[in-house]
N, C-alpha and C. Protein backbone atom coordinates (compact mmCIF):
# COMPACT_ATOMS: atom_id res chain seq x y z
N UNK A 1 -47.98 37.46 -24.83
CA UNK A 1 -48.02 36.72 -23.61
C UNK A 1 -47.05 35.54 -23.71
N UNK A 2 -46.06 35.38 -22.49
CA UNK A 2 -45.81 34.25 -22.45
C UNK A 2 -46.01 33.30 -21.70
N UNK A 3 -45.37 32.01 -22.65
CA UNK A 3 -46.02 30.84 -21.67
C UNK A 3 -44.65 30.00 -21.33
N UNK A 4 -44.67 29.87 -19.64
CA UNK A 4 -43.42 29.07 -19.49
C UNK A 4 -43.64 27.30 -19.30
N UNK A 5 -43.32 26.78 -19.61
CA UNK A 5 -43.09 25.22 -20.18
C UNK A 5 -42.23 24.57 -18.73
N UNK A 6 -42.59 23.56 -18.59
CA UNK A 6 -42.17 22.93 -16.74
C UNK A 6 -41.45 22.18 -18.10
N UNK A 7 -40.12 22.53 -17.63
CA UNK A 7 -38.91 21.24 -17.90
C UNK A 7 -38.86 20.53 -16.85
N UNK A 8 -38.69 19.39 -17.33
CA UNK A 8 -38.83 17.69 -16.34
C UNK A 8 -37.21 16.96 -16.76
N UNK A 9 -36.60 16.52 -15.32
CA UNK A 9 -35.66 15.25 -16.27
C UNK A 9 -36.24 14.31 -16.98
N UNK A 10 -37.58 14.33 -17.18
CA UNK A 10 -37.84 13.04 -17.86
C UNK A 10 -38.16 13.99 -18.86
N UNK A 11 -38.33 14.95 -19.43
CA UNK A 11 -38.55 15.56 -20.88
C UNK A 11 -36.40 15.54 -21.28
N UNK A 12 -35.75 15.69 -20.38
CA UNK A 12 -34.30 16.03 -20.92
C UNK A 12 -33.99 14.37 -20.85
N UNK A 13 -33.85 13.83 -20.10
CA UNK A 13 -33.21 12.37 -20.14
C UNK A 13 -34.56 10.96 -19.37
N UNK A 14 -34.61 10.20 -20.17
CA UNK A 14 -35.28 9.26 -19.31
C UNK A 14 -34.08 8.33 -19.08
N UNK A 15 -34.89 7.62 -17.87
CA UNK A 15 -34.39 6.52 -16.99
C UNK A 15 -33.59 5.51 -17.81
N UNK A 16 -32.99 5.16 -18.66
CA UNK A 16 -32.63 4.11 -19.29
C UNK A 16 -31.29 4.84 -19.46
N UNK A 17 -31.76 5.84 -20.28
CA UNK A 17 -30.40 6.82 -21.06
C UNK A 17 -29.46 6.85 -19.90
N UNK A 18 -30.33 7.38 -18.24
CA UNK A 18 -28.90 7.77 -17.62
C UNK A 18 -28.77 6.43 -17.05
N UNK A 19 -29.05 5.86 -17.00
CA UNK A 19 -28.27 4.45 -16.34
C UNK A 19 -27.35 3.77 -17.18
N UNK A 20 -27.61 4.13 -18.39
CA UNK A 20 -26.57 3.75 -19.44
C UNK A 20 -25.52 4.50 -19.80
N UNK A 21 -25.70 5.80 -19.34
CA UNK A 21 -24.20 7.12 -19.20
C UNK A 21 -23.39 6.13 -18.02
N UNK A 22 -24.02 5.95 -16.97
CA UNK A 22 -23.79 6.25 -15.64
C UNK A 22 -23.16 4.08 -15.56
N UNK A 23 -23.15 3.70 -16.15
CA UNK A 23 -22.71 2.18 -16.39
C UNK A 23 -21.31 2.21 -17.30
N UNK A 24 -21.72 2.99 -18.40
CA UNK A 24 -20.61 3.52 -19.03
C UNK A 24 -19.62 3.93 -18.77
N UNK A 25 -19.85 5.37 -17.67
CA UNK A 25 -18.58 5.64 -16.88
C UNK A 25 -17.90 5.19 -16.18
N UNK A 26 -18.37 4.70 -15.33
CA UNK A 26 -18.56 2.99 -14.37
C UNK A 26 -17.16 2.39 -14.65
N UNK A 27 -18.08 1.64 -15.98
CA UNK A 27 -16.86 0.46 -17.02
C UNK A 27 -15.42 1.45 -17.65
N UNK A 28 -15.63 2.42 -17.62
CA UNK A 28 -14.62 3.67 -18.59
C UNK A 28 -13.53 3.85 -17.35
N UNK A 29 -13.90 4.52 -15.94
CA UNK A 29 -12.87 4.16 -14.65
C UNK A 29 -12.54 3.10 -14.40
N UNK A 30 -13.09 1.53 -14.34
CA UNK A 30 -12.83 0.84 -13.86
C UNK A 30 -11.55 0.60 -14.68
N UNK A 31 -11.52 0.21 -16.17
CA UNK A 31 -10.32 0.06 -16.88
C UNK A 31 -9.28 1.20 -17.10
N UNK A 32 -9.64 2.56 -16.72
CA UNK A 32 -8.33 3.25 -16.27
C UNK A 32 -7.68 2.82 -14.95
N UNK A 33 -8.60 2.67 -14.15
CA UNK A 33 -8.02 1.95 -12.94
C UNK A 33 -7.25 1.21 -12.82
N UNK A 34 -7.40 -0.11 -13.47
CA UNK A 34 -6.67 -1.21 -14.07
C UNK A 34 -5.54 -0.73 -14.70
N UNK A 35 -5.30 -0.34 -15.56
CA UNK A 35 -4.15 -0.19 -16.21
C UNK A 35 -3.11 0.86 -15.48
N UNK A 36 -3.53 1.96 -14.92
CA UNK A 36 -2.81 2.91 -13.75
C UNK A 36 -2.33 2.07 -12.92
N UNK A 37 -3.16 1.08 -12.03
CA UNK A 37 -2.44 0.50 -10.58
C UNK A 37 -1.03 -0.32 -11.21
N UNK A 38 -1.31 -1.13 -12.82
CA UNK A 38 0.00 -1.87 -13.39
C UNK A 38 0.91 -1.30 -13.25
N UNK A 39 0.82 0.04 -13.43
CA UNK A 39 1.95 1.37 -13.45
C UNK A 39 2.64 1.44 -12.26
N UNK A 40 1.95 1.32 -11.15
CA UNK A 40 2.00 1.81 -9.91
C UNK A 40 3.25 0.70 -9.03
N UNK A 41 4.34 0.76 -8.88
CA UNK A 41 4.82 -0.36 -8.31
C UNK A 41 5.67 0.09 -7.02
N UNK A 42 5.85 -0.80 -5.78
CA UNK A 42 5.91 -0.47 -4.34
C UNK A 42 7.40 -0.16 -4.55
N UNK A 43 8.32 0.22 -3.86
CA UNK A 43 9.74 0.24 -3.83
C UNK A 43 10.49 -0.96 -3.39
N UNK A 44 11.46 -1.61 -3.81
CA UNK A 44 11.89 -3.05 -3.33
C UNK A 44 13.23 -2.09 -2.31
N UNK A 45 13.69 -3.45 -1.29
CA UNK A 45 14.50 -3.14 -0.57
C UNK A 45 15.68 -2.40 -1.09
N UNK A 46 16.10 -3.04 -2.25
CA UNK A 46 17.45 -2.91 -2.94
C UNK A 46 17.55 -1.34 -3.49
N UNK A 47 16.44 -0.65 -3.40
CA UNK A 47 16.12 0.48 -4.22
C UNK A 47 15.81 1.71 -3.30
N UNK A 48 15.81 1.19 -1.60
CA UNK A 48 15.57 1.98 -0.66
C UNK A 48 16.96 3.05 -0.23
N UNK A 49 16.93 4.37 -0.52
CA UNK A 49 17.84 5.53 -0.03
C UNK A 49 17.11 6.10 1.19
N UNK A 50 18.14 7.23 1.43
CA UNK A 50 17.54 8.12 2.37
C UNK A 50 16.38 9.46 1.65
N UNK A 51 16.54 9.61 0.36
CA UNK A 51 15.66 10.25 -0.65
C UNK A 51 14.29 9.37 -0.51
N UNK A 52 14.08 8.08 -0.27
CA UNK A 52 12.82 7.99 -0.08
C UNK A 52 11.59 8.23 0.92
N UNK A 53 12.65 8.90 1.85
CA UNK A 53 11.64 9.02 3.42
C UNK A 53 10.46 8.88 3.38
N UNK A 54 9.19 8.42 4.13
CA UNK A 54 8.12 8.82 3.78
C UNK A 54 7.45 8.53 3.04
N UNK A 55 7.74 6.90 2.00
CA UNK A 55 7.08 6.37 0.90
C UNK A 55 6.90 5.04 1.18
N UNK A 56 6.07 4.40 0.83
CA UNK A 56 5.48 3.31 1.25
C UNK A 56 6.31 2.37 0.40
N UNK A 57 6.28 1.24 1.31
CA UNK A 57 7.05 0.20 0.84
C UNK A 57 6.81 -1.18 0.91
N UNK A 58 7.26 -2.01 0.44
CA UNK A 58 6.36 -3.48 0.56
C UNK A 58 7.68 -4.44 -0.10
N UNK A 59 8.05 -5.08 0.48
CA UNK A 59 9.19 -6.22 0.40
C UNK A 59 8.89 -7.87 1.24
N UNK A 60 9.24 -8.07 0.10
CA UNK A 60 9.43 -9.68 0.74
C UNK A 60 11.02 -10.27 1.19
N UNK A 61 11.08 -10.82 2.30
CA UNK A 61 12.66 -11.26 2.47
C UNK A 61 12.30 -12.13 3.82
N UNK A 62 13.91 -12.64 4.26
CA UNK A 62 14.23 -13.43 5.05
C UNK A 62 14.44 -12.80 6.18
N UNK A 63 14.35 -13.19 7.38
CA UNK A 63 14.31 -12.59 8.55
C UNK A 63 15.80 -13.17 8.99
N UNK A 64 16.71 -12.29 9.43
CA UNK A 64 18.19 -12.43 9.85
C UNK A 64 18.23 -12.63 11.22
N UNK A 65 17.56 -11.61 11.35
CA UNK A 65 17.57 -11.34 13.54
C UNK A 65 16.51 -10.36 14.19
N UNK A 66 15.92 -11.30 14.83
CA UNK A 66 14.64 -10.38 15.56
C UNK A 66 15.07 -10.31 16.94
N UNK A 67 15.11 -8.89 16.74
CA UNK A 67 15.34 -8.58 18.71
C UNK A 67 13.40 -7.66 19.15
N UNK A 68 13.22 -8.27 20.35
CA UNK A 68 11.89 -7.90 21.11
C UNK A 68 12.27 -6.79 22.28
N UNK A 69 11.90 -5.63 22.15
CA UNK A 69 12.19 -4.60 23.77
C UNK A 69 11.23 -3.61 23.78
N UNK A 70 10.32 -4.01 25.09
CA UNK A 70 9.52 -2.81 25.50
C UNK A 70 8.34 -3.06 24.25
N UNK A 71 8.02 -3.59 23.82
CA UNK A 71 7.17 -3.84 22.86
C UNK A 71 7.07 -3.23 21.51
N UNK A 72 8.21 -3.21 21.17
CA UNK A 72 9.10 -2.75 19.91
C UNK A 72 9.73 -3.98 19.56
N UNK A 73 9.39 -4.32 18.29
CA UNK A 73 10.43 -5.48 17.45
C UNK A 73 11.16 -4.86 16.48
N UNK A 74 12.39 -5.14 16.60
CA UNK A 74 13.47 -4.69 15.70
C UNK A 74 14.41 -6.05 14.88
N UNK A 75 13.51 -5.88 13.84
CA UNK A 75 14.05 -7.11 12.36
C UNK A 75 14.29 -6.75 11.44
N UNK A 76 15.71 -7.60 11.15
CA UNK A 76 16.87 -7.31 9.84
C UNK A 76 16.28 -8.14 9.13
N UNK A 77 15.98 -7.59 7.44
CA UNK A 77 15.28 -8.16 6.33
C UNK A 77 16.57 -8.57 5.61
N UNK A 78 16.83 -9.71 5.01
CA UNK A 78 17.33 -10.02 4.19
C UNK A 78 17.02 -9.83 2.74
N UNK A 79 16.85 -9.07 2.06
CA UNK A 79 16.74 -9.01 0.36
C UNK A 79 17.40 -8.23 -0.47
N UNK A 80 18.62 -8.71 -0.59
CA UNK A 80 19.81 -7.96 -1.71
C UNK A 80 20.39 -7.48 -1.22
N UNK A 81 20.22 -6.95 -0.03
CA UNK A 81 20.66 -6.26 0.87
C UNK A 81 20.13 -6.06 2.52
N UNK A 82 20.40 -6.09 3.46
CA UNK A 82 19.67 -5.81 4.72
C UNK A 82 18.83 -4.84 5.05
N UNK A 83 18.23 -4.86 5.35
CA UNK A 83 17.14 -3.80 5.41
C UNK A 83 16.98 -3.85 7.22
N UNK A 84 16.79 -3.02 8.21
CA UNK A 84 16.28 -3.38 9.83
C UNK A 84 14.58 -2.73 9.28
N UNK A 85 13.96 -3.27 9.84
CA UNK A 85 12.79 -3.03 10.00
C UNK A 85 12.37 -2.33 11.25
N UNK A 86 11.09 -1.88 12.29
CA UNK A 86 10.83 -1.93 13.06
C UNK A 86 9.68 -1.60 13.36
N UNK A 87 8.58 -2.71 14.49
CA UNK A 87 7.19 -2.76 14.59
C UNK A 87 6.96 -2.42 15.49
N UNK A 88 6.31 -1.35 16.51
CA UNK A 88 5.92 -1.14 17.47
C UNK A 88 4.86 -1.31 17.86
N UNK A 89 4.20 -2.98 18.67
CA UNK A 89 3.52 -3.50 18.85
C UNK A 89 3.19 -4.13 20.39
N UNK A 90 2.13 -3.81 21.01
CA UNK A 90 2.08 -4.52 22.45
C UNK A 90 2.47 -5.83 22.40
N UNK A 91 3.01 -6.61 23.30
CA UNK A 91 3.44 -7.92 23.14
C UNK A 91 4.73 -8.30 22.40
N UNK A 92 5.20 -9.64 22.33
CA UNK A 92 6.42 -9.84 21.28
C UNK A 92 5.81 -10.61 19.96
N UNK A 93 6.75 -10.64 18.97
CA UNK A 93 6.36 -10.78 17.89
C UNK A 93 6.98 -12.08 17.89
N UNK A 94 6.39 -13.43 17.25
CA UNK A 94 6.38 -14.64 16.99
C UNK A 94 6.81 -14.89 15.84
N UNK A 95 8.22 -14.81 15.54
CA UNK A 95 9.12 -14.55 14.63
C UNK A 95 10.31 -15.39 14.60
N UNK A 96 11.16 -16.33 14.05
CA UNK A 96 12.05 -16.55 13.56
C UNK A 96 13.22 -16.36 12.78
N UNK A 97 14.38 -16.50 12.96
CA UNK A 97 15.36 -16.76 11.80
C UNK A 97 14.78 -17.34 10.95
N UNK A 98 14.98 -17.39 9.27
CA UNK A 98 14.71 -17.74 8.49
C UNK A 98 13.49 -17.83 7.66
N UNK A 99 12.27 -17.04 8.68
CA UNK A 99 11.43 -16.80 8.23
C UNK A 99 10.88 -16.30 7.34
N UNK A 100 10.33 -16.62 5.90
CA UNK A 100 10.02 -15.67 4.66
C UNK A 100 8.54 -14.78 5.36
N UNK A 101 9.15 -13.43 4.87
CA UNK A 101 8.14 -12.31 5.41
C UNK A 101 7.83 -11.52 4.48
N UNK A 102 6.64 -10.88 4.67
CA UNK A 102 5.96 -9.63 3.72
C UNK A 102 6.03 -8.18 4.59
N UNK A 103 6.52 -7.34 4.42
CA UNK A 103 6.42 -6.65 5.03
C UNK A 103 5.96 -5.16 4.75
N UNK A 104 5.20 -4.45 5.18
CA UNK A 104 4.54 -3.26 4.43
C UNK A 104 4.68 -2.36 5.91
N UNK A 105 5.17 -1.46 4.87
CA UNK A 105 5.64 -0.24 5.55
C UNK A 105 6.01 1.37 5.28
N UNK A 106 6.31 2.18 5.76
CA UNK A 106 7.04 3.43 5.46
C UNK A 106 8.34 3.38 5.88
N UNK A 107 9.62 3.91 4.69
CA UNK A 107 10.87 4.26 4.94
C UNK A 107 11.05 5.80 6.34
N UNK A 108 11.96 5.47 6.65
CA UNK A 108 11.97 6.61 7.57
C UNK A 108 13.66 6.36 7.49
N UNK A 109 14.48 7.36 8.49
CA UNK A 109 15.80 7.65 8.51
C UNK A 109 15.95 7.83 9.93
N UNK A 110 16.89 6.60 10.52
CA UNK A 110 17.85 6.64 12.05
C UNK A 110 18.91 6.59 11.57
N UNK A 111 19.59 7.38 12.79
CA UNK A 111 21.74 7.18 12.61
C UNK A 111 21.85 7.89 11.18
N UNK A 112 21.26 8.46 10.35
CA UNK A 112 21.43 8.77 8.91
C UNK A 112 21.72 7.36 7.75
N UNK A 113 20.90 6.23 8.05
CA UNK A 113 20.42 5.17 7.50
C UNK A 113 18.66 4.77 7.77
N UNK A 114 18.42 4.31 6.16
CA UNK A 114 17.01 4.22 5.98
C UNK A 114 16.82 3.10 6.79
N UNK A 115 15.92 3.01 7.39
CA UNK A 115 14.79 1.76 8.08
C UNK A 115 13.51 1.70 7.68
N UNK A 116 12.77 0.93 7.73
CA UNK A 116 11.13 0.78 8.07
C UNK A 116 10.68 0.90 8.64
N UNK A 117 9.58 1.46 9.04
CA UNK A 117 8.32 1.46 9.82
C UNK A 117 7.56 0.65 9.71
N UNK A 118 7.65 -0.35 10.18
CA UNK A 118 6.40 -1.72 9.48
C UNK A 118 5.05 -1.32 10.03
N UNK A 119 4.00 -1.51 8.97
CA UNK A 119 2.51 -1.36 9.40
C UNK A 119 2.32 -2.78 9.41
N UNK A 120 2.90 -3.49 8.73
CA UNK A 120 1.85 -4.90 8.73
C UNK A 120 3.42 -5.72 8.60
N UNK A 121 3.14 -6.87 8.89
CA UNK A 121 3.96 -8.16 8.73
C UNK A 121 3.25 -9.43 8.48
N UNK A 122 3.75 -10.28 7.50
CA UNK A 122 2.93 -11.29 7.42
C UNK A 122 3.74 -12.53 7.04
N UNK A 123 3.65 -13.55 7.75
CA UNK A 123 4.82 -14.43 7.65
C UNK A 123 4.23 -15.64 5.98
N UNK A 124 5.17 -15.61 5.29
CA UNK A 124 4.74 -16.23 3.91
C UNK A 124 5.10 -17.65 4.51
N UNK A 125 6.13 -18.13 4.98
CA UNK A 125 6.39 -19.33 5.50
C UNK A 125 7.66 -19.55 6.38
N UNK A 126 7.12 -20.56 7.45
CA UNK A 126 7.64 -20.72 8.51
C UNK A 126 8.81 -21.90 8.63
C-alpha cells in the first residue's frame, strides 16, 4: 500500500528562506543595472550621421536660430557642429538666441541630412 505525503511550500521552503532568495536577487539586478546603464551612453551631436536614423539622442548646445511655423519649431543647435532640430508643438516655443538647451530626441534624415526630432527640450539657462 501506498501512502502519498501532501508536499507544502512550507515543508520545501519557509518564509524567511524565500524572502532572502528574493532580496538577494533584488540587490544582484540592481548592481547589474548600475554598471550596464555606465555602459550605455546617448550619441553627442558631433557623432550624428545619416547611419544613425532612428536612435535616440540627447545633446546639450546653444541655440543659433529659432524659427516658429504652423506650430512646428525649427532650431539650429550649436555643439561642434550645427545640428537643426525640430519640435512639433501647439503654440510657439519661448526660445532664444543663445540659449543653453538639453535636448532629447530621435535622429531622422531630410534633404539627405540628419536632423532631430525633439521629444523634450529643456532650457539649462537663459
Amino acid at each position: 500500500m501506498v501512502i502519498l505525503r501532501r508536499i507544502t511550500y512550507k515543508s520545501i521552503m519557509d518564509d524567511s528562506r524565500l524572502i532572502t532568495i528574493s532580496v538577494s536577487c533584488a540587490l544582484v539586478g540592481l548592481v547589474v543595472l548600475y554598471y550596464i546603464s555606465d555602459s550605455i551612453e546617448p550619441i553627442s551631436a558631433k557623432d550624428v550621421t545619416l547611419k544613425d536614423i532612428d536612435k535616440s539622442i540627447e545633446i546639450n548646445g546653444y541655440v543659433e536660430k529659432v524659427t516658429n511655423r504652423n506650430g512646428t519649431s525649427f532650431i539650429d543647435i550649436a555643439y561642434k557642429k550645427s545640428v537643426p532640430a525640430v519640435l512639433f508643438k501647439s503654440g510657439n516655443l519661448t526660445l532664444k538666441e543663445g540659449d543653453h538647451v538639453k535636448i532629447t530626441g530621435k535622429v531622422a534624415e531630410y534633404n539627405d541630412k540628419e536632423e532631430i526630432i525633439a521629444g523634450s527640450i529643456k532650457v539649462i539657462k537663459s
